[in-house]
C-alpha atoms as a PDB file:
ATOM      1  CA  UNK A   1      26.704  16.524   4.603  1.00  0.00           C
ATOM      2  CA  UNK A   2      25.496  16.666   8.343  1.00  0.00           C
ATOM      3  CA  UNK A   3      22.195  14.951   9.047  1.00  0.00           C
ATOM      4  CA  UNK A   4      20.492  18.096  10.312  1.00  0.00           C
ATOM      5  CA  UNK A   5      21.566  19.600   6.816  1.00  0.00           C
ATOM      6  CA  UNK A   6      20.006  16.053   5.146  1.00  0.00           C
ATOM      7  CA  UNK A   7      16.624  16.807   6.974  1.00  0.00           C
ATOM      8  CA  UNK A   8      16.442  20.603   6.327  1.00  0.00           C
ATOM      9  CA  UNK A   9      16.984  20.144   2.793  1.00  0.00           C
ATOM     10  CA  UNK A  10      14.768  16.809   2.354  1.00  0.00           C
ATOM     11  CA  UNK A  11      12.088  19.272   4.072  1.00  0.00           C
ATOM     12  CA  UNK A  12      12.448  22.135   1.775  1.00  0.00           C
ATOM     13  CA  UNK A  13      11.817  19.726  -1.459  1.00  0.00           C
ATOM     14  CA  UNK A  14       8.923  18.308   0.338  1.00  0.00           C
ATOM     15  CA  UNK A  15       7.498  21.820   1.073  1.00  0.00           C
ATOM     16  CA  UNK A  16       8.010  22.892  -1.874  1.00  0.00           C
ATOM     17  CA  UNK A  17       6.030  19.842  -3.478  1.00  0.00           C
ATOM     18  CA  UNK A  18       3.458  20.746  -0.980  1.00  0.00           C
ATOM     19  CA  UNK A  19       3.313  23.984  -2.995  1.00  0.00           C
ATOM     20  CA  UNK A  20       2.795  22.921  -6.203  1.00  0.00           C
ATOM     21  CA  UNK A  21       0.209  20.369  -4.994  1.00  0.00           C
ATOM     22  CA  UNK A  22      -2.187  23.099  -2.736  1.00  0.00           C
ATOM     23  CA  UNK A  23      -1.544  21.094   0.341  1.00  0.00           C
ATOM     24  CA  UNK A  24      -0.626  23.982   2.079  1.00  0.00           C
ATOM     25  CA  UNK A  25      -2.577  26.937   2.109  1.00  0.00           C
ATOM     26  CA  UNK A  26      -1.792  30.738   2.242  1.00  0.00           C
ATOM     27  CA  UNK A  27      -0.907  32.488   4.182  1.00  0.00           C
ATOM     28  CA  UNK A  28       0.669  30.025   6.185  1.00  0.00           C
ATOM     29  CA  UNK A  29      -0.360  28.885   9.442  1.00  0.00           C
ATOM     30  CA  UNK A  30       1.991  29.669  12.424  1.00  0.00           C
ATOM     31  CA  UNK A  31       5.910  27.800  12.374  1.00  0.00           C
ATOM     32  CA  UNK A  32       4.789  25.636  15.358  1.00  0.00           C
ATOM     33  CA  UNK A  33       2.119  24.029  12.825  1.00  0.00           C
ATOM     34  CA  UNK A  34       4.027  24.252  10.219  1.00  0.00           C
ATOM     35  CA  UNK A  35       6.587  22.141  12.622  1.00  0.00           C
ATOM     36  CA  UNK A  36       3.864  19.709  13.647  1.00  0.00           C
ATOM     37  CA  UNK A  37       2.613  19.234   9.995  1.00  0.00           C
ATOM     38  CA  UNK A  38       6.325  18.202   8.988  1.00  0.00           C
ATOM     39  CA  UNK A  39       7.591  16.350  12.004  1.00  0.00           C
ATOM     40  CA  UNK A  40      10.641  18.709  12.740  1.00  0.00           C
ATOM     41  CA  UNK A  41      11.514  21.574  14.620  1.00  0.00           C
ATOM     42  CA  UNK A  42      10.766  25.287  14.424  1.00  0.00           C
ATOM     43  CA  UNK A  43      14.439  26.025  13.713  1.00  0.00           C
ATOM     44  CA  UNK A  44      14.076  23.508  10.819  1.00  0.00           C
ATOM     45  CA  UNK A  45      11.002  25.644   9.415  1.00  0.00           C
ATOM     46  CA  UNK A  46      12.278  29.046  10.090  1.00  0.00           C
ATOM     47  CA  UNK A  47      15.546  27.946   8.016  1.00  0.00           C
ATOM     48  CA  UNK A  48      13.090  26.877   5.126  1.00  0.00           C
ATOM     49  CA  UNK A  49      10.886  29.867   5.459  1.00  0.00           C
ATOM     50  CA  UNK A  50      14.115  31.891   4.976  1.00  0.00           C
ATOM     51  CA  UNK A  51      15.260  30.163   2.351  1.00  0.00           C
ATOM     52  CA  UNK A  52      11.599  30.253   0.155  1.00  0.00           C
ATOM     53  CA  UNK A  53      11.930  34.023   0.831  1.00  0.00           C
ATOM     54  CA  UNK A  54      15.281  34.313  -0.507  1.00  0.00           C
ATOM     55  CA  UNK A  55      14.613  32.726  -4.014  1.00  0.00           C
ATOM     56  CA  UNK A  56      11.578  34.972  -3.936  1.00  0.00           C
ATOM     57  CA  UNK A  57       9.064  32.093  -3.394  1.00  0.00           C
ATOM     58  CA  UNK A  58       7.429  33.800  -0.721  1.00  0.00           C
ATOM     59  CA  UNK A  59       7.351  37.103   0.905  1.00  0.00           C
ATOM     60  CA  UNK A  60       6.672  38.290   4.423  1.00  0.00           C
ATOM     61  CA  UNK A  61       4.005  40.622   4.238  1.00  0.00           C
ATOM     62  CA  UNK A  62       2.201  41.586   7.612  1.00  0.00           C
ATOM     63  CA  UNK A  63       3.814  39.225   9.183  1.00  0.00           C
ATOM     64  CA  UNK A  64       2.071  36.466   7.480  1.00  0.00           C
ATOM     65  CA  UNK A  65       3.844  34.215   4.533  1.00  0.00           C
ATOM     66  CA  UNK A  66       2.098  34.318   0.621  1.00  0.00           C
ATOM     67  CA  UNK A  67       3.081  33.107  -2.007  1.00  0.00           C
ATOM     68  CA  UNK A  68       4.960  35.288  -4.682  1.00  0.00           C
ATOM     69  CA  UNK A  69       5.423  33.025  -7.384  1.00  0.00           C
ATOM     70  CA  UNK A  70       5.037  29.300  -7.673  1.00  0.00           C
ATOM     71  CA  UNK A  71       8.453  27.103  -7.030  1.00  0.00           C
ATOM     72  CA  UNK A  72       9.535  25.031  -9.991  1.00  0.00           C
ATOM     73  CA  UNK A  73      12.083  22.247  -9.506  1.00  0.00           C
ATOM     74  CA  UNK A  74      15.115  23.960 -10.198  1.00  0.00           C
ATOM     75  CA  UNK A  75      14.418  25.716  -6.784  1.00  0.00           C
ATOM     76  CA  UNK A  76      14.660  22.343  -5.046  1.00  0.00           C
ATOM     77  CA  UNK A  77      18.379  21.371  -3.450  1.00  0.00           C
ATOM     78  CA  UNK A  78      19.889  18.500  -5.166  1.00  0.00           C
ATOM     79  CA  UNK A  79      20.835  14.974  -3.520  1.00  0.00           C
ATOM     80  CA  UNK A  80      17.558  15.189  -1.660  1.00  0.00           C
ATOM     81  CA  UNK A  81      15.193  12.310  -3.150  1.00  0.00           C
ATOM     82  CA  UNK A  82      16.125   9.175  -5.408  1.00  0.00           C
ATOM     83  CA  UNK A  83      14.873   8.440  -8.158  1.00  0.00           C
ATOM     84  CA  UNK A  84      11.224   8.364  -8.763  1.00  0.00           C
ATOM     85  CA  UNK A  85      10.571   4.480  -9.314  1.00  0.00           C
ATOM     86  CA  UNK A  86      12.957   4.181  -6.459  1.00  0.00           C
ATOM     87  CA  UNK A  87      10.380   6.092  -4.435  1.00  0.00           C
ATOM     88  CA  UNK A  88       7.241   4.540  -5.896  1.00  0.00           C
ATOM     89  CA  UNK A  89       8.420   1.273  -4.349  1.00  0.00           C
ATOM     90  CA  UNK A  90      10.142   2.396  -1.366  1.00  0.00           C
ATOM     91  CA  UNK A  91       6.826   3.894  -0.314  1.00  0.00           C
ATOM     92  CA  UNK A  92       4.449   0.774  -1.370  1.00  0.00           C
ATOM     93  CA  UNK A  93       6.531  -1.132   0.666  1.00  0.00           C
ATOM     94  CA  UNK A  94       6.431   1.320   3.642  1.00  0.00           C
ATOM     95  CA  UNK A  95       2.574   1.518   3.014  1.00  0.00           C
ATOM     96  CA  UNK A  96       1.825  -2.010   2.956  1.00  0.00           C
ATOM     97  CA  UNK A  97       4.102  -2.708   6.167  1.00  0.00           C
ATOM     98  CA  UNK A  98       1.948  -0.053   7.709  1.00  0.00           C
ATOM     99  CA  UNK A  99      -0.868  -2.171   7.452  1.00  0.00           C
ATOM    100  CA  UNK A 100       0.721  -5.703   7.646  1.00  0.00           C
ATOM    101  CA  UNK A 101       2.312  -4.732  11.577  1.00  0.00           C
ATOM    102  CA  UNK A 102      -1.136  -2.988  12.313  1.00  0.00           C
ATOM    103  CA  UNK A 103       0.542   0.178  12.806  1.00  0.00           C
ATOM    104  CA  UNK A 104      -2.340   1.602  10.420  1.00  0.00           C
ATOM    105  CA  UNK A 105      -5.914   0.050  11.147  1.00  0.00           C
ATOM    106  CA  UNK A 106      -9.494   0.394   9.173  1.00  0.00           C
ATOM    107  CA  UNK A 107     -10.846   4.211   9.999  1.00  0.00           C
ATOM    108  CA  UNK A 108      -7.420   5.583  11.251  1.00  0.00           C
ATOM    109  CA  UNK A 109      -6.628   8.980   9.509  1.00  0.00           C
ATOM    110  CA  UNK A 110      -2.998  10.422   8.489  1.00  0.00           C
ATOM    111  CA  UNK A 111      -1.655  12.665   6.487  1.00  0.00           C
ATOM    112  CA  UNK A 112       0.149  12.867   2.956  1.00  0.00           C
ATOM    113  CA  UNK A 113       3.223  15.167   4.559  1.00  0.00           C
ATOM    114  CA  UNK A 114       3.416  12.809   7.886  1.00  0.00           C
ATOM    115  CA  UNK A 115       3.528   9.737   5.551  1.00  0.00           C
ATOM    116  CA  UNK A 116       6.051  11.084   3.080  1.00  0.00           C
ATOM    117  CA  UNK A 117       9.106  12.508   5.789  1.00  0.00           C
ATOM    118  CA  UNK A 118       8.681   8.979   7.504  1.00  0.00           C
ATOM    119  CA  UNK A 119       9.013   7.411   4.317  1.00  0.00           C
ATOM    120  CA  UNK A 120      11.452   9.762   3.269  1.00  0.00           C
ATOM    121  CA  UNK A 121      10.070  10.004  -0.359  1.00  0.00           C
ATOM    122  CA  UNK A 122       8.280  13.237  -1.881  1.00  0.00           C
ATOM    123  CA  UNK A 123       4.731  13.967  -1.031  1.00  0.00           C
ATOM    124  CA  UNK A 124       3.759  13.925  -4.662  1.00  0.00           C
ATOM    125  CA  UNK A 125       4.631  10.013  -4.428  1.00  0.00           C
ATOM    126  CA  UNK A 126       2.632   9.578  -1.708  1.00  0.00           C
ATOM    127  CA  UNK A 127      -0.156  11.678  -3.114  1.00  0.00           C
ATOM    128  CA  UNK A 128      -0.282   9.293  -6.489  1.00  0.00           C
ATOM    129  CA  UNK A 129      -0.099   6.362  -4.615  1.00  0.00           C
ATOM    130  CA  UNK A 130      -3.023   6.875  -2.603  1.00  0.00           C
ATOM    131  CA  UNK A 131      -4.798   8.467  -5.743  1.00  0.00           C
ATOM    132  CA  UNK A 132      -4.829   4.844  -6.514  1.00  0.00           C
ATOM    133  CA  UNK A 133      -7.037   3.338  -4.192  1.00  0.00           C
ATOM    134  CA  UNK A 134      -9.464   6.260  -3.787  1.00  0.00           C
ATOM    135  CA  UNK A 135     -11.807   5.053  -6.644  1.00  0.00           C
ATOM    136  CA  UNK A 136     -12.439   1.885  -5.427  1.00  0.00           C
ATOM    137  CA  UNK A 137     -13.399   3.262  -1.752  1.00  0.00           C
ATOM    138  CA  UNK A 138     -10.487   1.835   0.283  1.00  0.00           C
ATOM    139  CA  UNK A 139      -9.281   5.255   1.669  1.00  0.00           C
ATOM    140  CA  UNK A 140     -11.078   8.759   1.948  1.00  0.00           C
ATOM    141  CA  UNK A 141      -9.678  11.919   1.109  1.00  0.00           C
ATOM    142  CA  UNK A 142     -11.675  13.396   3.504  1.00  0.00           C
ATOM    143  CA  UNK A 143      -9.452  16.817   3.298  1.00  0.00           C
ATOM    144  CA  UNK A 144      -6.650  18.587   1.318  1.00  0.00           C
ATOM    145  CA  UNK A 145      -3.930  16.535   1.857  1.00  0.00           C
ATOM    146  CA  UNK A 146      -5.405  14.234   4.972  1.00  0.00           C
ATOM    147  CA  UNK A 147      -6.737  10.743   4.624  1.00  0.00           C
ATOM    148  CA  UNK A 148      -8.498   8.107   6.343  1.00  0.00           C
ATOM    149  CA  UNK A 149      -8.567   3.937   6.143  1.00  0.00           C
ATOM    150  CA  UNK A 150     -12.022   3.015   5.160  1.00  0.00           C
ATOM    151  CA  UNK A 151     -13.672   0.236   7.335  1.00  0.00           C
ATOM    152  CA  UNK A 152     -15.590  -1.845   4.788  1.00  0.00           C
ATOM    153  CA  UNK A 153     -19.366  -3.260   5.240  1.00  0.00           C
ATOM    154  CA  UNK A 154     -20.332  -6.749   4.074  1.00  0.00           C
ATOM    155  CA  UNK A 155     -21.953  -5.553   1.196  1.00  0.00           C
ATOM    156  CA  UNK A 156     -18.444  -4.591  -0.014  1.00  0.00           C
ATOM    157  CA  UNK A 157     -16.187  -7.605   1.075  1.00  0.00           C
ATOM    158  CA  UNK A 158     -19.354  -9.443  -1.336  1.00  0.00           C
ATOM    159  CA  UNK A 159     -18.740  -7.140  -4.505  1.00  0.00           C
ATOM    160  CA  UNK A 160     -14.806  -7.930  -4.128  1.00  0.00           C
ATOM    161  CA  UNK A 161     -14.944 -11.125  -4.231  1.00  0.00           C
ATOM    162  CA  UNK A 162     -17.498 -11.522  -6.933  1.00  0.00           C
ATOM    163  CA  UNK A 163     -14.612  -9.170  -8.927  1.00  0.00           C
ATOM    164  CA  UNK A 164     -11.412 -11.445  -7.783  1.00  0.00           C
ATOM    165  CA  UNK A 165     -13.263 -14.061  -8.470  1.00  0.00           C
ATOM    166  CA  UNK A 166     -13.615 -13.267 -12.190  1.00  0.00           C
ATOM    167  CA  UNK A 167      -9.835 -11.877 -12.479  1.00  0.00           C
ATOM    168  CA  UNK A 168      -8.232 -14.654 -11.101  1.00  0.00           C
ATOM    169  CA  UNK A 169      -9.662 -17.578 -12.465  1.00  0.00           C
ATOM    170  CA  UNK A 170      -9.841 -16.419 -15.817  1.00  0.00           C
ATOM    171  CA  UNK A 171      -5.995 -15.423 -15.244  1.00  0.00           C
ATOM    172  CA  UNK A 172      -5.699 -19.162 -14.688  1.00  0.00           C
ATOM    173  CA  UNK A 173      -7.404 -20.605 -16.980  1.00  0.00           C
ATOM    174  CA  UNK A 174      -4.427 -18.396 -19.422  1.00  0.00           C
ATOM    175  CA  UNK A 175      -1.972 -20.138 -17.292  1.00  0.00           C
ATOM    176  CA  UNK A 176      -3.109 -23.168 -18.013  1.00  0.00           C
ATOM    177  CA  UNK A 177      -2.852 -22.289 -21.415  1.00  0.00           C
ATOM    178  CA  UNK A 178       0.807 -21.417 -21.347  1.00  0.00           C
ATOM    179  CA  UNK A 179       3.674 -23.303 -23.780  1.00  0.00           C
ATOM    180  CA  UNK A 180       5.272 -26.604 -21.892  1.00  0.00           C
ATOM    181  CA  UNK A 181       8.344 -24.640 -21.550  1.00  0.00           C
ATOM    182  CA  UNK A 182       6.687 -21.387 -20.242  1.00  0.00           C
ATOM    183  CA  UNK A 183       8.970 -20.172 -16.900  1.00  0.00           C
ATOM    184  CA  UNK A 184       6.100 -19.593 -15.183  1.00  0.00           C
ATOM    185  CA  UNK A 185       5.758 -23.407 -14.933  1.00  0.00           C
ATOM    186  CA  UNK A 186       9.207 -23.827 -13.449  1.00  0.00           C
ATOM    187  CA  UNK A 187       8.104 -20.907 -11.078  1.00  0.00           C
ATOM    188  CA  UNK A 188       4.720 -22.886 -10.452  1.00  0.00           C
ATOM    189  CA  UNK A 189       7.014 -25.806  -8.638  1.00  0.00           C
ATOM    190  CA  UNK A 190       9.456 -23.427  -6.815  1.00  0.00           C
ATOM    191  CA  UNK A 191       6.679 -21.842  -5.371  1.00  0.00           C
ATOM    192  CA  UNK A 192       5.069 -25.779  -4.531  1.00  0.00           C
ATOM    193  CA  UNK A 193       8.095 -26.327  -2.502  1.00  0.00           C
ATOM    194  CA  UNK A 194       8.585 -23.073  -0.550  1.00  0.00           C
ATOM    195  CA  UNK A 195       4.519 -23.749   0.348  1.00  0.00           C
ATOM    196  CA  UNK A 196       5.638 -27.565   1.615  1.00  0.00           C
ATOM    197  CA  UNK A 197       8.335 -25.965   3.541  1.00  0.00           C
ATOM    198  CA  UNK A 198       6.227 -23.523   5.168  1.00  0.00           C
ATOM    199  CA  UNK A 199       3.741 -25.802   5.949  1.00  0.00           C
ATOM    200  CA  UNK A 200       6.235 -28.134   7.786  1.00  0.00           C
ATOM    201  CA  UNK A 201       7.061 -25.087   9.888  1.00  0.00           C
ATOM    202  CA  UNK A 202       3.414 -23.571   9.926  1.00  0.00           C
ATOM    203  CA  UNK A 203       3.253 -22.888  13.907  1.00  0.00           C
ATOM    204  CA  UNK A 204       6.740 -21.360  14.585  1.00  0.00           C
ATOM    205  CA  UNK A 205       6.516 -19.608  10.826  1.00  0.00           C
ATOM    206  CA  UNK A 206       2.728 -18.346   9.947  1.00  0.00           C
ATOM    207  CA  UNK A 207       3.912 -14.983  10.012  1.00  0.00           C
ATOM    208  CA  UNK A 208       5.751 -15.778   6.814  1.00  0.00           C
ATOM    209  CA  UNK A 209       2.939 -16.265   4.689  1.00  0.00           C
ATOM    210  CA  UNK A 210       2.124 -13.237   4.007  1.00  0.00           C
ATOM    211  CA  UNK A 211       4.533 -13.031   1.007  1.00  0.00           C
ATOM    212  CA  UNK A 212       3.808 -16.168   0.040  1.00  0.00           C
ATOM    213  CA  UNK A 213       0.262 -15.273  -0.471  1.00  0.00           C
ATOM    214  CA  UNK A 214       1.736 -12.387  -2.942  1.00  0.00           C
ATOM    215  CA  UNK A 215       3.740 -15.007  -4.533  1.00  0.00           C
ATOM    216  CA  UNK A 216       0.617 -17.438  -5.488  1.00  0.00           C
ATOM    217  CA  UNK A 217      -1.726 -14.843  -6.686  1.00  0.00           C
ATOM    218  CA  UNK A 218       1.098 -12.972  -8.696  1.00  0.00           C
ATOM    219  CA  UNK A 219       1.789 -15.719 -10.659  1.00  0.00           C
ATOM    220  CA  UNK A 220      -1.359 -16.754 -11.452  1.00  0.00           C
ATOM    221  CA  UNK A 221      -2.051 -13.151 -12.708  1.00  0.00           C
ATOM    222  CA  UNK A 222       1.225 -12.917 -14.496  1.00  0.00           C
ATOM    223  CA  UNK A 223       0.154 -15.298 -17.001  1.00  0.00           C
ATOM    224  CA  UNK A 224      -2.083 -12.663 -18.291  1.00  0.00           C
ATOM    225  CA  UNK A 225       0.886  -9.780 -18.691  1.00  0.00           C
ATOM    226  CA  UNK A 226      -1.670  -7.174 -17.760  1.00  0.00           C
ATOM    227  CA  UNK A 227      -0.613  -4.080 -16.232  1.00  0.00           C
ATOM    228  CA  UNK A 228      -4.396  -4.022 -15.160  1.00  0.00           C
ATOM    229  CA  UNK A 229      -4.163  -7.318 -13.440  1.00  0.00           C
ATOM    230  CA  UNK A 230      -1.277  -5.989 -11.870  1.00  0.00           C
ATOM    231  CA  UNK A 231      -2.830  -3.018 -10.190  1.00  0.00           C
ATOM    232  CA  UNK A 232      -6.183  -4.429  -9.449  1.00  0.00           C
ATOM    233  CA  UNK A 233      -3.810  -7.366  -7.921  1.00  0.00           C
ATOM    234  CA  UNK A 234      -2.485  -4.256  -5.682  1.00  0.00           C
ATOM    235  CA  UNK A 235      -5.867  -3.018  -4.196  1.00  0.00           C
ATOM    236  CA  UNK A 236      -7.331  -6.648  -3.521  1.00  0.00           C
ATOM    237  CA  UNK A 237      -4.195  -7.825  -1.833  1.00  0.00           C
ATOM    238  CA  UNK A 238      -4.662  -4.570   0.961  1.00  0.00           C
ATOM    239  CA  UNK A 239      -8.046  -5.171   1.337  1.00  0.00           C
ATOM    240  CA  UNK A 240      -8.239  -9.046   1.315  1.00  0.00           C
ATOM    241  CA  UNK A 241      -4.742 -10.092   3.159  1.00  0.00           C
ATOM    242  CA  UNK A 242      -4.188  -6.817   4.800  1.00  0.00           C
ATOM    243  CA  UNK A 243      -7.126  -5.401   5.987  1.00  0.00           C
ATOM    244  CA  UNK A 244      -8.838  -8.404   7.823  1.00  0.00           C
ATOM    245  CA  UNK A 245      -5.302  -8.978   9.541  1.00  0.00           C
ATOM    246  CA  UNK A 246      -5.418  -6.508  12.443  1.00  0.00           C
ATOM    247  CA  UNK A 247      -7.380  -9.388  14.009  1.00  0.00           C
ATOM    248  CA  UNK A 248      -4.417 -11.796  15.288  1.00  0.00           C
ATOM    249  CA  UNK A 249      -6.996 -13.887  17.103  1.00  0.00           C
ATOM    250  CA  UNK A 250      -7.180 -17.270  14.391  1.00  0.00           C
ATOM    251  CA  UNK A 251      -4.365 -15.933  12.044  1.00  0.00           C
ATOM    252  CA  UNK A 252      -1.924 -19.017  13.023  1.00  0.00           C
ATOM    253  CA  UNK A 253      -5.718 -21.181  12.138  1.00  0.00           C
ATOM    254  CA  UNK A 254      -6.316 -18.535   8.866  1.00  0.00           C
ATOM    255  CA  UNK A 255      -2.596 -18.567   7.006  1.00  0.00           C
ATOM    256  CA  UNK A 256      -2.415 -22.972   8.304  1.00  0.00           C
ATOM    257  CA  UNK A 257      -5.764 -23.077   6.126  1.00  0.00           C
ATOM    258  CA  UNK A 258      -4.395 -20.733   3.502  1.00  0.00           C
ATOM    259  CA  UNK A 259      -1.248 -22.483   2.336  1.00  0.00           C
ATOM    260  CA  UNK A 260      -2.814 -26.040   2.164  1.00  0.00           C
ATOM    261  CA  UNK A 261      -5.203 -24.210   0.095  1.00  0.00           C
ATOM    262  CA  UNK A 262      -2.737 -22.838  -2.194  1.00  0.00           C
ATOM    263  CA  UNK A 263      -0.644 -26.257  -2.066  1.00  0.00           C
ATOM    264  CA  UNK A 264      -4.194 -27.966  -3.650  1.00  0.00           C
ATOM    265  CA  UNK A 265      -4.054 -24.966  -6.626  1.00  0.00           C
ATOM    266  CA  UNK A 266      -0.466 -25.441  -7.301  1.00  0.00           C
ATOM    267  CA  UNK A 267      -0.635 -29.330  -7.355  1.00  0.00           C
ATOM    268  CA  UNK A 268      -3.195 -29.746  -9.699  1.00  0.00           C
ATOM    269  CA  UNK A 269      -1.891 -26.685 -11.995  1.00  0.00           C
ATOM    270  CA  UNK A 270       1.346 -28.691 -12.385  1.00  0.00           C
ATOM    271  CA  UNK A 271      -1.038 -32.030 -13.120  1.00  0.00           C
ATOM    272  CA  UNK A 272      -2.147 -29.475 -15.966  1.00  0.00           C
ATOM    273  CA  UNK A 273      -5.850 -30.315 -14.466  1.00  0.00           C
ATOM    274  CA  UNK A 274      -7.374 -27.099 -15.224  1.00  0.00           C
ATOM    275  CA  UNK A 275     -10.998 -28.281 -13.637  1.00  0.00           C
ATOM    276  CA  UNK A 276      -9.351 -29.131 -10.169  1.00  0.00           C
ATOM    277  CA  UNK A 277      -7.046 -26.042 -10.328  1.00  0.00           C
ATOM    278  CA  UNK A 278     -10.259 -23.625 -10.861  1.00  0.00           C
ATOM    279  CA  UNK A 279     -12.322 -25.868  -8.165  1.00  0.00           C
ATOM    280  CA  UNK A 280      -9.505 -25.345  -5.319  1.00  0.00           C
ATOM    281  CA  UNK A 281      -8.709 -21.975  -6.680  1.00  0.00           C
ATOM    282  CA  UNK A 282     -12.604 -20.957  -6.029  1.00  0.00           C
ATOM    283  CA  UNK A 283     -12.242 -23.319  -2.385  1.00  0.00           C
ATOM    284  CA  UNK A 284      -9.186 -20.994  -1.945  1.00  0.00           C
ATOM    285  CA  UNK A 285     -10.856 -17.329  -2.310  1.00  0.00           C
ATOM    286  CA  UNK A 286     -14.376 -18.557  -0.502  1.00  0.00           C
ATOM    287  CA  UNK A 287     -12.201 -19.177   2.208  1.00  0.00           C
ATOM    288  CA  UNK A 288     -10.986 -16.089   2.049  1.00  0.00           C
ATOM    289  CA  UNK A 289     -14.167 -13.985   1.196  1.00  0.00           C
ATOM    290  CA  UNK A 290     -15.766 -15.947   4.714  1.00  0.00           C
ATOM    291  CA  UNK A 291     -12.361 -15.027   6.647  1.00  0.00           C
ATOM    292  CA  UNK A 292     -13.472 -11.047   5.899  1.00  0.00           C
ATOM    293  CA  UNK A 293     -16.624 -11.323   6.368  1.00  0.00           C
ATOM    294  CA  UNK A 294     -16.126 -12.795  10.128  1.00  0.00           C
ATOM    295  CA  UNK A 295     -13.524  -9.864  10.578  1.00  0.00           C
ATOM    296  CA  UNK A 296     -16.199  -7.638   9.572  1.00  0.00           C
ATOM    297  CA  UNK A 297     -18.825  -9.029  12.063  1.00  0.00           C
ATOM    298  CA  UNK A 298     -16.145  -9.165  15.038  1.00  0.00           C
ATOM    299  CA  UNK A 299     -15.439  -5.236  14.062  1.00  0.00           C
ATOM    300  CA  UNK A 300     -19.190  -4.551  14.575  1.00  0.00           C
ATOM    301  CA  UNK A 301     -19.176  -6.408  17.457  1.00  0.00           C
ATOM    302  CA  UNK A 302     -16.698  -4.693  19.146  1.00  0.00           C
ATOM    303  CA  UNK A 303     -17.534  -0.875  18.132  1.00  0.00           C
ATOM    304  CA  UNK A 304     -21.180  -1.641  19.134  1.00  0.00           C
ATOM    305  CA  UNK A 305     -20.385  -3.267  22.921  1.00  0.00           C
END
């Protein structure tokens, strides 16, 4: 299959999810936004309008588009998308890279459709993914399929903390409660080492520690087997280690800090010392709670010169 054929029919299952999920309106606007909305060209979109009218999806009627009858899947093409989990973490991945290379910032807007043909995953993943962070105020739905990046206050940076704060060391303190021959103790050492080996290598290597970071904190919350951990993991890792990090200026400084931080944690949770692993887990996400809060100020600083 020819890529332009690839695209055209990757478009049509997108436009048709757009459909089902009243992102587009009716009638439709003009081909050229149409072509805009879905990063391709008009040729692209007249071959998909043609196509939705031949299955009887839509109709021309005054020279505007409506809907006839609402698509169901069997009038998608084939080969199009993978499967859905593959999709749910192709697109997380895409999402946080977004963020981590500052190619999305705090009060940028975008949109579900632009999103999902980059990503080349259905809007409706895109649409549930986002779903997921709207309650807790990290991005705004501020219109039918358009979003924006929410720049927090200090006032919110203090209410996540006082909530990570609570998670995470009561996940360790269930860590520390695991059998002697638990694997996440094995995984407790591995991790020890590749945080050594970093820190050996901090100023040619800081950029690495952003997975580390995931690392730590997932195994501490693992111990729990929560799928609730798990996902509130999800938002405070954007907001915490993402959000703050469009500031370069001390991140060499910040992610130095970070690991010899998480080196203390891991040291004394192998010494099975849960009092010293809570106390330099709590050093750990102060340290992390000021680093926002100065990112915060130096945002202020700069929208209000």
């Amino acid at each position: 299959m020819s890529r332009s054929q690839t695209l055209r029919h990757n478009t049509i299952n997108q436009f048709i999810d757009c459909i089902n999920n009243h992102i587009i309106a009716f009638p439709l606007p003009s081909i050229s936004i149409l072509a805009d909305m879905f990063n391709v060209s008009r040729t692209t979109i007249r071959a998909i309008l043609n196509y939705l009218l031949e299955i009887g999806v839509l109709a021309n009627q005054d020279n505007q588009y409506q809907l006839i009858r609402k698509p169901t899947e069997k009038d998608k093409i084939n080969v199009i998308f993978e499967k859905r989990v593959v999709q749910d973490e192709k697109f997380e991945q895409y999402f946080y890279s977004l963020i981590n290379s500052h190619k999305l910032l705090p009060g940028d807007q975008f949109s579900e459709i632009e999103l999902a043909k980059k990503a080349n995953v259905s809007p409706i993943v895109v649409r549930e993914f986002l779903l997921r962070f709207l309650h807790y105020g990290l991005i705004n739905n501020y219109q039918k399929g358009k979003w924006q990046l929410i720049v927090f206050d200090q006032d919110y940076a203090e209410k996540l903390y006082e909530f990570r704060s609570i998670l995470e060391i009561f996940a360790l303190r269930s860590f520390m409660a695991q059998p002697d021959h638990h694997i996440n103790w094995t995984k407790a050492k591995e991790l020890l080492q590749s945080h050594k080996s970093l820190q050996q290598n901090i100023n040619n290597d800081y950029t690495l520690f952003s997975s580390l970071d995931r690392e730590f904190h997932q195994l501490i919350l693992s111990s729990r087997d929560n799928p609730f951990f798990v996902q509130s993991f999800d938002l405070i890792s954007v907001i915490f280690h993402f959000h703050y990090q469009w500031d370069n200026s001390d991140l060499k400084e910040r992610n130095s800090v970070a690991v010899s931080e998480h080196i203390a944690v891991l040291a004394a949770i192998l010494q099975k010392n849960e009092t010293k692993a809570i106390a330099a887990l709590c050093k750990h996400l102060n340290t992390a709670k000021t680093s926002m809060h100065e990112s915060i100020s130096r945002a202020l600083m700069i929208k209000n010169r």
